[in-house]
C-alpha atoms as a PDB file:
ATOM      1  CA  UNK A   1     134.841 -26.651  22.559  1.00  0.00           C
ATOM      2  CA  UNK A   2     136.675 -29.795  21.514  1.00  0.00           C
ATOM      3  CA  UNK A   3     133.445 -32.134  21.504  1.00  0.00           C
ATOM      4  CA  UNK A   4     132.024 -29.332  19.324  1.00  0.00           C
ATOM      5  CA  UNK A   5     134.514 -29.336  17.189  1.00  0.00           C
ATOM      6  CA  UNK A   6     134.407 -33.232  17.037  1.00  0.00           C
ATOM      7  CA  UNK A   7     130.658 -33.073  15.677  1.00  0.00           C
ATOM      8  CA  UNK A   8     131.046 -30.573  13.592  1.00  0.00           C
ATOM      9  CA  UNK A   9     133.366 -32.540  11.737  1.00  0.00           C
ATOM     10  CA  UNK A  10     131.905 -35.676  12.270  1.00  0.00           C
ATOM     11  CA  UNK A  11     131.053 -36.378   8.436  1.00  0.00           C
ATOM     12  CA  UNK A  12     134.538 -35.744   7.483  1.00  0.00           C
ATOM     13  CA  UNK A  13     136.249 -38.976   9.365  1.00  0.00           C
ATOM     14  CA  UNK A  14     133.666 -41.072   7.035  1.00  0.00           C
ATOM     15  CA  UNK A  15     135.503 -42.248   4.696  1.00  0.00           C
ATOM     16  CA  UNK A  16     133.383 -43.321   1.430  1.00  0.00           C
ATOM     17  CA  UNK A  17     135.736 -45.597   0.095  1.00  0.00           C
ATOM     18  CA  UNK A  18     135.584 -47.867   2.929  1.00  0.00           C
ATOM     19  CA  UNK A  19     133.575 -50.879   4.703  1.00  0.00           C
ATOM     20  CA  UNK A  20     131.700 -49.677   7.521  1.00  0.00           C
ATOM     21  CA  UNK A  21     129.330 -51.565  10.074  1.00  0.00           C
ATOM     22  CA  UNK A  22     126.021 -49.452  11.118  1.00  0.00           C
ATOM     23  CA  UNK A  23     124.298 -50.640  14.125  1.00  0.00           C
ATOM     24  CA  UNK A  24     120.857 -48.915  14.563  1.00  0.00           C
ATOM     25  CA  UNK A  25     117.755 -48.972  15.814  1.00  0.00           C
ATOM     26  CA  UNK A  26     114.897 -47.628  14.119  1.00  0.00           C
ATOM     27  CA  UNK A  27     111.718 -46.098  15.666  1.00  0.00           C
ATOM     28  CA  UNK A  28     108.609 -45.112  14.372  1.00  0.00           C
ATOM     29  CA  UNK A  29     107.231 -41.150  14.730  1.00  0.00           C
ATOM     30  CA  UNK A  30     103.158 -41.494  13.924  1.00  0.00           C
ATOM     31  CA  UNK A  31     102.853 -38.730  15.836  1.00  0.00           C
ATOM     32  CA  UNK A  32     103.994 -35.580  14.180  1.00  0.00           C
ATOM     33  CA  UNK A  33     104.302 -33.995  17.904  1.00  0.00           C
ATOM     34  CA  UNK A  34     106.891 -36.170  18.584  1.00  0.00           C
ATOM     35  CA  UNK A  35     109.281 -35.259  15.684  1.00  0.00           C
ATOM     36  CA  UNK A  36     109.250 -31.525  16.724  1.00  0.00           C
ATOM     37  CA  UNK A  37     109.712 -32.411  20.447  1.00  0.00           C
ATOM     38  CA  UNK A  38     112.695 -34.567  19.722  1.00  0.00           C
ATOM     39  CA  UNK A  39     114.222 -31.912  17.455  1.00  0.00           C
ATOM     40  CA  UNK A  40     114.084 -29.187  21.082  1.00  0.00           C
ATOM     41  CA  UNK A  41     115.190 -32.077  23.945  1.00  0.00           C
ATOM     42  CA  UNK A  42     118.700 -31.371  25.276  1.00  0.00           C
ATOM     43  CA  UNK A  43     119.257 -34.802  27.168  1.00  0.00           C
ATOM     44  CA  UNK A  44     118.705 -38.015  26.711  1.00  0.00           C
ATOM     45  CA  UNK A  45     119.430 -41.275  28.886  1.00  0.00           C
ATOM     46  CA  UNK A  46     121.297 -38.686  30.837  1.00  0.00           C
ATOM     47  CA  UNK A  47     123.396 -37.929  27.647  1.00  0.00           C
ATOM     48  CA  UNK A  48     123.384 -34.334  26.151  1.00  0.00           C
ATOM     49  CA  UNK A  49     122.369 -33.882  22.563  1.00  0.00           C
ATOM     50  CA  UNK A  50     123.753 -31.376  19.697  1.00  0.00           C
ATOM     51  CA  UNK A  51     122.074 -29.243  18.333  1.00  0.00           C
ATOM     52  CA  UNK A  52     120.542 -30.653  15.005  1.00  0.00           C
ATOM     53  CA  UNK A  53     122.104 -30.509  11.040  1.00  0.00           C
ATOM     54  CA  UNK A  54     119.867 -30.339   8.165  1.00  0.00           C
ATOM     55  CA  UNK A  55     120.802 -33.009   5.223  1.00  0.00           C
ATOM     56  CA  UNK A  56     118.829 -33.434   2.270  1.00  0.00           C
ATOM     57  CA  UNK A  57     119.408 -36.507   0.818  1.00  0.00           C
ATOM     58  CA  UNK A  58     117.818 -38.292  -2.123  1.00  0.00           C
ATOM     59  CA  UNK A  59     118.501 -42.248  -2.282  1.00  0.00           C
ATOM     60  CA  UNK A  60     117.686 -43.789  -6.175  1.00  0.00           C
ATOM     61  CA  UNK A  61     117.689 -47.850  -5.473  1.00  0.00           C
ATOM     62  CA  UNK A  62     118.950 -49.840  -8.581  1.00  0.00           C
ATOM     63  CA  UNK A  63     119.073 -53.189  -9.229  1.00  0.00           C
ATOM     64  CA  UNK A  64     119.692 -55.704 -12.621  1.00  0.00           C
ATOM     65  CA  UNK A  65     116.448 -56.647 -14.486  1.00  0.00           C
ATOM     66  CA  UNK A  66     115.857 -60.219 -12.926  1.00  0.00           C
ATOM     67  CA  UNK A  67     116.757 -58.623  -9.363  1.00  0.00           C
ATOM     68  CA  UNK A  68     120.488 -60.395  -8.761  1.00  0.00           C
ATOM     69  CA  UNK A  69     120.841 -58.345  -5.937  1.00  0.00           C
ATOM     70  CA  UNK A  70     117.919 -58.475  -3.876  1.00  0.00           C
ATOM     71  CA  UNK A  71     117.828 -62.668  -4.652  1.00  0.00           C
ATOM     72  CA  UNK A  72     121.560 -62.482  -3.332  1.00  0.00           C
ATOM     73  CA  UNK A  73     120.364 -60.157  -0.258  1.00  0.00           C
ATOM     74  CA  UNK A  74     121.358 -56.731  -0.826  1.00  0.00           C
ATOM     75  CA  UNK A  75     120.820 -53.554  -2.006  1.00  0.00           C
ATOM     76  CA  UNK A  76     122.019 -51.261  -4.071  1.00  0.00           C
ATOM     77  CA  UNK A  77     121.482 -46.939  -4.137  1.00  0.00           C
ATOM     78  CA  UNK A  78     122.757 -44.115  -5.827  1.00  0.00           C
ATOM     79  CA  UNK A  79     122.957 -41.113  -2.792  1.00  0.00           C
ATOM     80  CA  UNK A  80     122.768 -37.557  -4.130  1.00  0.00           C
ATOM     81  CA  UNK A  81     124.102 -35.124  -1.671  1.00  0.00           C
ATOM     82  CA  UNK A  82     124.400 -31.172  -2.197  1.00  0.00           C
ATOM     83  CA  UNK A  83     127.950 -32.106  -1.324  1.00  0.00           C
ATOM     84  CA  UNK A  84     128.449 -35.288  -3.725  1.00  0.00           C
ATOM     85  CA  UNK A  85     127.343 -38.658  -4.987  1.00  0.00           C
ATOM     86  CA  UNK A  86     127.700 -41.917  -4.081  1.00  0.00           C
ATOM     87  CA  UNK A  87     127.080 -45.709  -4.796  1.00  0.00           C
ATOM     88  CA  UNK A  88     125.802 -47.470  -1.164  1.00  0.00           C
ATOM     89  CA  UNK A  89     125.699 -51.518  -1.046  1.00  0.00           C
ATOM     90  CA  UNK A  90     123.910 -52.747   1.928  1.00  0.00           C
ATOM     91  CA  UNK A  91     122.824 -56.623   3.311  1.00  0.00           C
ATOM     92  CA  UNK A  92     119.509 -56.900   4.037  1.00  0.00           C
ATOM     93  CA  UNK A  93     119.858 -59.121   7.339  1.00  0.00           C
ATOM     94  CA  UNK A  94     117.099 -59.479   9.649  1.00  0.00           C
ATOM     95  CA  UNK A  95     117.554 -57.244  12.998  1.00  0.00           C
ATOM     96  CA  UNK A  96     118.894 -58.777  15.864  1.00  0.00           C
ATOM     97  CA  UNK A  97     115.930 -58.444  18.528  1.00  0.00           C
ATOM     98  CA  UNK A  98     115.770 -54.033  18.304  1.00  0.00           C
ATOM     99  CA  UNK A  99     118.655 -53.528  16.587  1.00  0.00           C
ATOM    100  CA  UNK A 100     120.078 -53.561  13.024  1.00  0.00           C
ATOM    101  CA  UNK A 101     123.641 -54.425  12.220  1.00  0.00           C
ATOM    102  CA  UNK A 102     124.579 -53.629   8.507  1.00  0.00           C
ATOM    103  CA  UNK A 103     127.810 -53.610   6.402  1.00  0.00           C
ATOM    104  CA  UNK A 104     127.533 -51.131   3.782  1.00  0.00           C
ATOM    105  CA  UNK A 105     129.880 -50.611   1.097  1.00  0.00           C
ATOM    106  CA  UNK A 106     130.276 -46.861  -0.145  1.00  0.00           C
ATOM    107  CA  UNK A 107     132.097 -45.355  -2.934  1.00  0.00           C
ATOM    108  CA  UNK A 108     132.079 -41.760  -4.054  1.00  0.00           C
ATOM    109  CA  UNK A 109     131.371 -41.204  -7.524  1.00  0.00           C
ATOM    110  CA  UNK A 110     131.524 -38.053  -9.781  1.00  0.00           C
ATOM    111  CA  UNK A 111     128.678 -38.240 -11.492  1.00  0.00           C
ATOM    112  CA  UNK A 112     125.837 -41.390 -12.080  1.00  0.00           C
ATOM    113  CA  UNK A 113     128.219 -43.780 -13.877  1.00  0.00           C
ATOM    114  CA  UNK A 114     127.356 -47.186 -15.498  1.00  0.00           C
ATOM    115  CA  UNK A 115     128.785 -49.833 -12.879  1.00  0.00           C
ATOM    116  CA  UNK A 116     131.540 -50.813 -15.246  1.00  0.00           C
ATOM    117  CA  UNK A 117     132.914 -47.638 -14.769  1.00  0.00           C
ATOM    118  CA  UNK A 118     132.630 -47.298 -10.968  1.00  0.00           C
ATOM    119  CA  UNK A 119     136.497 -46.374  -9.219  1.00  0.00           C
ATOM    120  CA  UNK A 120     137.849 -50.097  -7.620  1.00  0.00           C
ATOM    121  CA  UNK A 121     137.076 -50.438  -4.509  1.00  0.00           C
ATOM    122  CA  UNK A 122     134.819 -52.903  -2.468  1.00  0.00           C
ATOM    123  CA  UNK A 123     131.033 -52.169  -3.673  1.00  0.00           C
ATOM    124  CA  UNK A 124     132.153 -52.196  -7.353  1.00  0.00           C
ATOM    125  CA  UNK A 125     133.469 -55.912  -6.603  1.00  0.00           C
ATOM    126  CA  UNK A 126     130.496 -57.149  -4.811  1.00  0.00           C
ATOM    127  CA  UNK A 127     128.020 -55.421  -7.105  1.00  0.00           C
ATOM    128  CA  UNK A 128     129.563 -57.012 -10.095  1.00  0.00           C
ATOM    129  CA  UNK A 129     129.787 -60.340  -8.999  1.00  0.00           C
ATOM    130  CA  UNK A 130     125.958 -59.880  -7.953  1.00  0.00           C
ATOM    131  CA  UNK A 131     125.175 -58.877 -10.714  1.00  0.00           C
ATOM    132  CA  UNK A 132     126.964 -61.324 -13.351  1.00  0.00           C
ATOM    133  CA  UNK A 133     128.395 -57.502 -14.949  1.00  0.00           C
ATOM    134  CA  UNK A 134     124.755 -56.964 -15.924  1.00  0.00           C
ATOM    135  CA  UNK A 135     122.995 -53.473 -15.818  1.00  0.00           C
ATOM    136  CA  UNK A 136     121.545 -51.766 -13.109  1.00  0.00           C
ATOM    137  CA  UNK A 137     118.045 -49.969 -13.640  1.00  0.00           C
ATOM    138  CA  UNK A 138     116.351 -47.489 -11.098  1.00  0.00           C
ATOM    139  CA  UNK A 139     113.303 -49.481  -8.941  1.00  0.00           C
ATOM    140  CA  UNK A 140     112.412 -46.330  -6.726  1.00  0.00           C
ATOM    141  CA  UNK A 141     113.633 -43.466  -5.205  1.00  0.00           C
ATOM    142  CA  UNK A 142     113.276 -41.973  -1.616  1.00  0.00           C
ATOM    143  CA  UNK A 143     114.071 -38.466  -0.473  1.00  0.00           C
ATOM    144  CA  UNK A 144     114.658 -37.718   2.900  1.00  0.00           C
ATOM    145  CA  UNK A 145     115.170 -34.746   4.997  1.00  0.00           C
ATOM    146  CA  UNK A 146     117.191 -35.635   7.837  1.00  0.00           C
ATOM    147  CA  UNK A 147     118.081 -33.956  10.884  1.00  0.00           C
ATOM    148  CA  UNK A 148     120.820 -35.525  12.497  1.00  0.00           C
ATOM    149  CA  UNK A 149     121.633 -34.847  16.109  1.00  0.00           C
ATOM    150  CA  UNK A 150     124.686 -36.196  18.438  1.00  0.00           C
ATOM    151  CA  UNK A 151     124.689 -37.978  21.287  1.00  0.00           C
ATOM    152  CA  UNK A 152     127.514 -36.777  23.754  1.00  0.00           C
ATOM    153  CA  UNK A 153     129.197 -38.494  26.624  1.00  0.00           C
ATOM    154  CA  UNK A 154     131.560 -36.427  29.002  1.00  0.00           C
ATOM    155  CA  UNK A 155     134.859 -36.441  25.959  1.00  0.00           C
ATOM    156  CA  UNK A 156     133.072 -38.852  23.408  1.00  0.00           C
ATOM    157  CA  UNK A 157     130.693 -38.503  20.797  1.00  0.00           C
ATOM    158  CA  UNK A 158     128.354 -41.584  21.275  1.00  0.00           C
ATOM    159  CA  UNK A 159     125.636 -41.661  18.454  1.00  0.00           C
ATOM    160  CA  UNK A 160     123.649 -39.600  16.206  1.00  0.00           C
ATOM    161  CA  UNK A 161     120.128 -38.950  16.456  1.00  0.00           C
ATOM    162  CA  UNK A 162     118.390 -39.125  12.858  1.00  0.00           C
ATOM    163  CA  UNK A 163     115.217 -37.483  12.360  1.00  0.00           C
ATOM    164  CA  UNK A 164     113.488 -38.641   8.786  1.00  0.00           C
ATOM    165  CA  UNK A 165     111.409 -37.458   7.084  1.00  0.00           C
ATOM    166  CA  UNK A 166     110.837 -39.908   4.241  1.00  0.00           C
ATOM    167  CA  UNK A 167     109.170 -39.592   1.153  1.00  0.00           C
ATOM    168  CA  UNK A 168     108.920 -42.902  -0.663  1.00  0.00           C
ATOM    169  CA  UNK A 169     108.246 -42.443  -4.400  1.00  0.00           C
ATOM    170  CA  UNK A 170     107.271 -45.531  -6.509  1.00  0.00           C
ATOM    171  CA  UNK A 171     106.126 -44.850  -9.805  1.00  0.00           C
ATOM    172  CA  UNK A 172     103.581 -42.018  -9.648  1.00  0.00           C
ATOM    173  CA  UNK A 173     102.442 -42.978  -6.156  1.00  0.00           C
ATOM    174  CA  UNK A 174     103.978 -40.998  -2.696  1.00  0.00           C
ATOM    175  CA  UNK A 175     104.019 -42.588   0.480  1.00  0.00           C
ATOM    176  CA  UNK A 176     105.216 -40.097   3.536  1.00  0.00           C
ATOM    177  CA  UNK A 177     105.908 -40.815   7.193  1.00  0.00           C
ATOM    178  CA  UNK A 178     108.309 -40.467  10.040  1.00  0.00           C
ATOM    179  CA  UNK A 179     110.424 -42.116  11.785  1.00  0.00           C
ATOM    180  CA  UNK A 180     113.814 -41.970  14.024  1.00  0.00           C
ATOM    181  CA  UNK A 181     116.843 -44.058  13.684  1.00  0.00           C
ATOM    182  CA  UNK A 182     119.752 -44.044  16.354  1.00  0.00           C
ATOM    183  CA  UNK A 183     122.856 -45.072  15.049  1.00  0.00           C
ATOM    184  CA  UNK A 184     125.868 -46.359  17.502  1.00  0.00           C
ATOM    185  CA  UNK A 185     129.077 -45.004  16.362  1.00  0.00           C
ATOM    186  CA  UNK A 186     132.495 -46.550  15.964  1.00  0.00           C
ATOM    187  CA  UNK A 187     134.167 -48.280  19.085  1.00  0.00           C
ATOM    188  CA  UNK A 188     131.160 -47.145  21.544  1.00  0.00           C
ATOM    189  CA  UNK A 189     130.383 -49.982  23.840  1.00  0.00           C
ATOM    190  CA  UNK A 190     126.923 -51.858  22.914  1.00  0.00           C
ATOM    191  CA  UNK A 191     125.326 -50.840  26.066  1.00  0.00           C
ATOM    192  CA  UNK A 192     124.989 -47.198  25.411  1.00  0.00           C
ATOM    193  CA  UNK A 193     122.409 -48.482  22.452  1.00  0.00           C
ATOM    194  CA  UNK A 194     120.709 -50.931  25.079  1.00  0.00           C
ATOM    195  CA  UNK A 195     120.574 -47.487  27.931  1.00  0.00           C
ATOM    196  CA  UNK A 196     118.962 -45.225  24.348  1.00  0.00           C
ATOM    197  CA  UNK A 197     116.369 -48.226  23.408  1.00  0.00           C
ATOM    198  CA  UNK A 198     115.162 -48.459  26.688  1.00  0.00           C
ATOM    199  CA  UNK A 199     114.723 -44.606  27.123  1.00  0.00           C
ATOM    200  CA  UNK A 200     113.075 -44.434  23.675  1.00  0.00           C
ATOM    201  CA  UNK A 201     110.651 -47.110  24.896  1.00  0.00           C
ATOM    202  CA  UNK A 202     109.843 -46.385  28.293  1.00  0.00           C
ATOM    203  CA  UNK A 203     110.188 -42.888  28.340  1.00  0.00           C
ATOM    204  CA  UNK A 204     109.045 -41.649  24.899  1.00  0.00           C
ATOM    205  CA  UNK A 205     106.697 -44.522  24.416  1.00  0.00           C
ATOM    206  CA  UNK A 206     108.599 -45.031  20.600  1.00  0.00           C
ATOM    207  CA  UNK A 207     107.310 -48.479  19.083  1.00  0.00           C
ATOM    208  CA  UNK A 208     110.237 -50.026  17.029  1.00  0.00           C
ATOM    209  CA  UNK A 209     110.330 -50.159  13.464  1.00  0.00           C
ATOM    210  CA  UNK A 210     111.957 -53.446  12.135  1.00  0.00           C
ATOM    211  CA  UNK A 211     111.453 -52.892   8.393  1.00  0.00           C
ATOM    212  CA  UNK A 212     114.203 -50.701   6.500  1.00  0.00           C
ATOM    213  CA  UNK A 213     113.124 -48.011   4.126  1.00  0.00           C
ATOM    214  CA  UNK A 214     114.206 -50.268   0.672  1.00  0.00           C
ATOM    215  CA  UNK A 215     111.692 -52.967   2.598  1.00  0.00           C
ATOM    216  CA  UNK A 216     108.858 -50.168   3.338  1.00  0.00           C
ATOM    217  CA  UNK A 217     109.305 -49.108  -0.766  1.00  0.00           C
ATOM    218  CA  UNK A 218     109.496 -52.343  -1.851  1.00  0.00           C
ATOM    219  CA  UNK A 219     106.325 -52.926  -0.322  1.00  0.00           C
ATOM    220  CA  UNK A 220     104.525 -49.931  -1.875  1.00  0.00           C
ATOM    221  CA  UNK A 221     106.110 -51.240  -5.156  1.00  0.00           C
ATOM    222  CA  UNK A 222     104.279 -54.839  -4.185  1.00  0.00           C
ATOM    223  CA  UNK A 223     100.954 -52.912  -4.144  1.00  0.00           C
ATOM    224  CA  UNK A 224     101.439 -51.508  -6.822  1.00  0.00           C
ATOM    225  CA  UNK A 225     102.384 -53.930  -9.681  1.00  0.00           C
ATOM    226  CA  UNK A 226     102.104 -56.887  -7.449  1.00  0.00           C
ATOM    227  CA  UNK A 227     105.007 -58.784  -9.430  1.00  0.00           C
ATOM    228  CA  UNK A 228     107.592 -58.750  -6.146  1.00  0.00           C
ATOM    229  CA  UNK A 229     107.710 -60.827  -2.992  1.00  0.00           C
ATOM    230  CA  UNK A 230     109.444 -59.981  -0.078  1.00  0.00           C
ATOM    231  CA  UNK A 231     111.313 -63.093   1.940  1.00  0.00           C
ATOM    232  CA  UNK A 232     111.634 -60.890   5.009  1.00  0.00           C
END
């Protein structure tokens, strides 16, 4: 009862306001079989799973007109929840071997504010001295719908399961595909992500994904207009 408890509350000890490091691997889902079977699985790596929460999420990536943030190695996205909004600031660094590690910078807004009129906090100082205090314009937007599941240990909550799918939408063209990312949460030891990559590789036969979703739209944006290049 008190692990249950624990995940269904686990979005409330997030706190928006605040620096947070992910660490994640991603996997890619190309076969549409797979996504439902991971949904129904109750263990994995010997670790039970939660049943799964539906979020709909919808991710609008902004940046200034010459880029500044990209060039500086970040990114930038307005998250629209049915519970709220928020500003996200991410690095882009390169994953280490199969697995991500990310700051991001969150801070809940009210509504879709200009950035000079962001609350103070963290992202709104980064973003502004990225940006030289100049205006950020919409690039592309994804939607996902995510079902997030958590990984339990005997009286810890270890990870969550996400299960994407992503829309990318560029302009008037729609790219769609799947994929899974497994997120380590706070203070769980490193190796529970190296015991969940090696299940996800040798037991589900999961190739890894390496590119994030801004570098999967960004390169639908390339094909498109052709005026971007990615640096990795």
């Amino acid at each position: 009862m008190r692990l249950k408890m624990m995940v269904d509350g686990l979005q409330d000890f997030v706190n928006p306001n605040q620096a947070h490091m992910e660490i994640v691997a991603k996997f890619a889902l190309p076969d549409p079989g797979l996504f439902w079977r991971l949904q129904v699985v109750t263990k994995m790596a010997g670790y039970r799973l939660s049943t799964q929460k539906l979020q709909d999420i919808c991710d609008i990536y902004l940046d200034t007109k010459d880029d500044r943030l990209f060039a500086a190695g970040y990114t930038c996205r307005r998250r629209i929840l049915p519970t709220g909004m928020s500003m996200i600031v991410t690095n882009l660094n390169k994953p280490e071997g199969p697995v991500h590690h990310r700051q991001k910078l969150e801070v809940a807004l009210a509504a879709a504010l200009p950035l000079a009129r962001w609350p103070e906090s963290p992202a709104r100082e980064l973003v502004l001295k990225l940006s030289g205090q100049q205006p950020l314009a919409p690039l592309f937007k994804i939607q996902l719908t995510r079902l997030v599941r958590v990984l339990q240990g005997h009286d810890q909550l270890l990870a969550e399961l996400k299960l994407d799918r992503v829309s990318l939408i560029v302009n008037d063209e729609e790219q769609v595909y799947h994929e899974l990312e497994v997120e380590l949460l706070s203070s769980v030891p490193g190796q529970i992500m190296t015991d969940l990559i090696g299940c996800l590789q040798n037991e589900w036969y999961l190739p890894l994904e390496p590119r994030s979703k801004f570098q999967r739209a960004l390169e639908l944006l390339e094909w498109i207009s052709g005026d971007k290049t990615m640096n990795g």
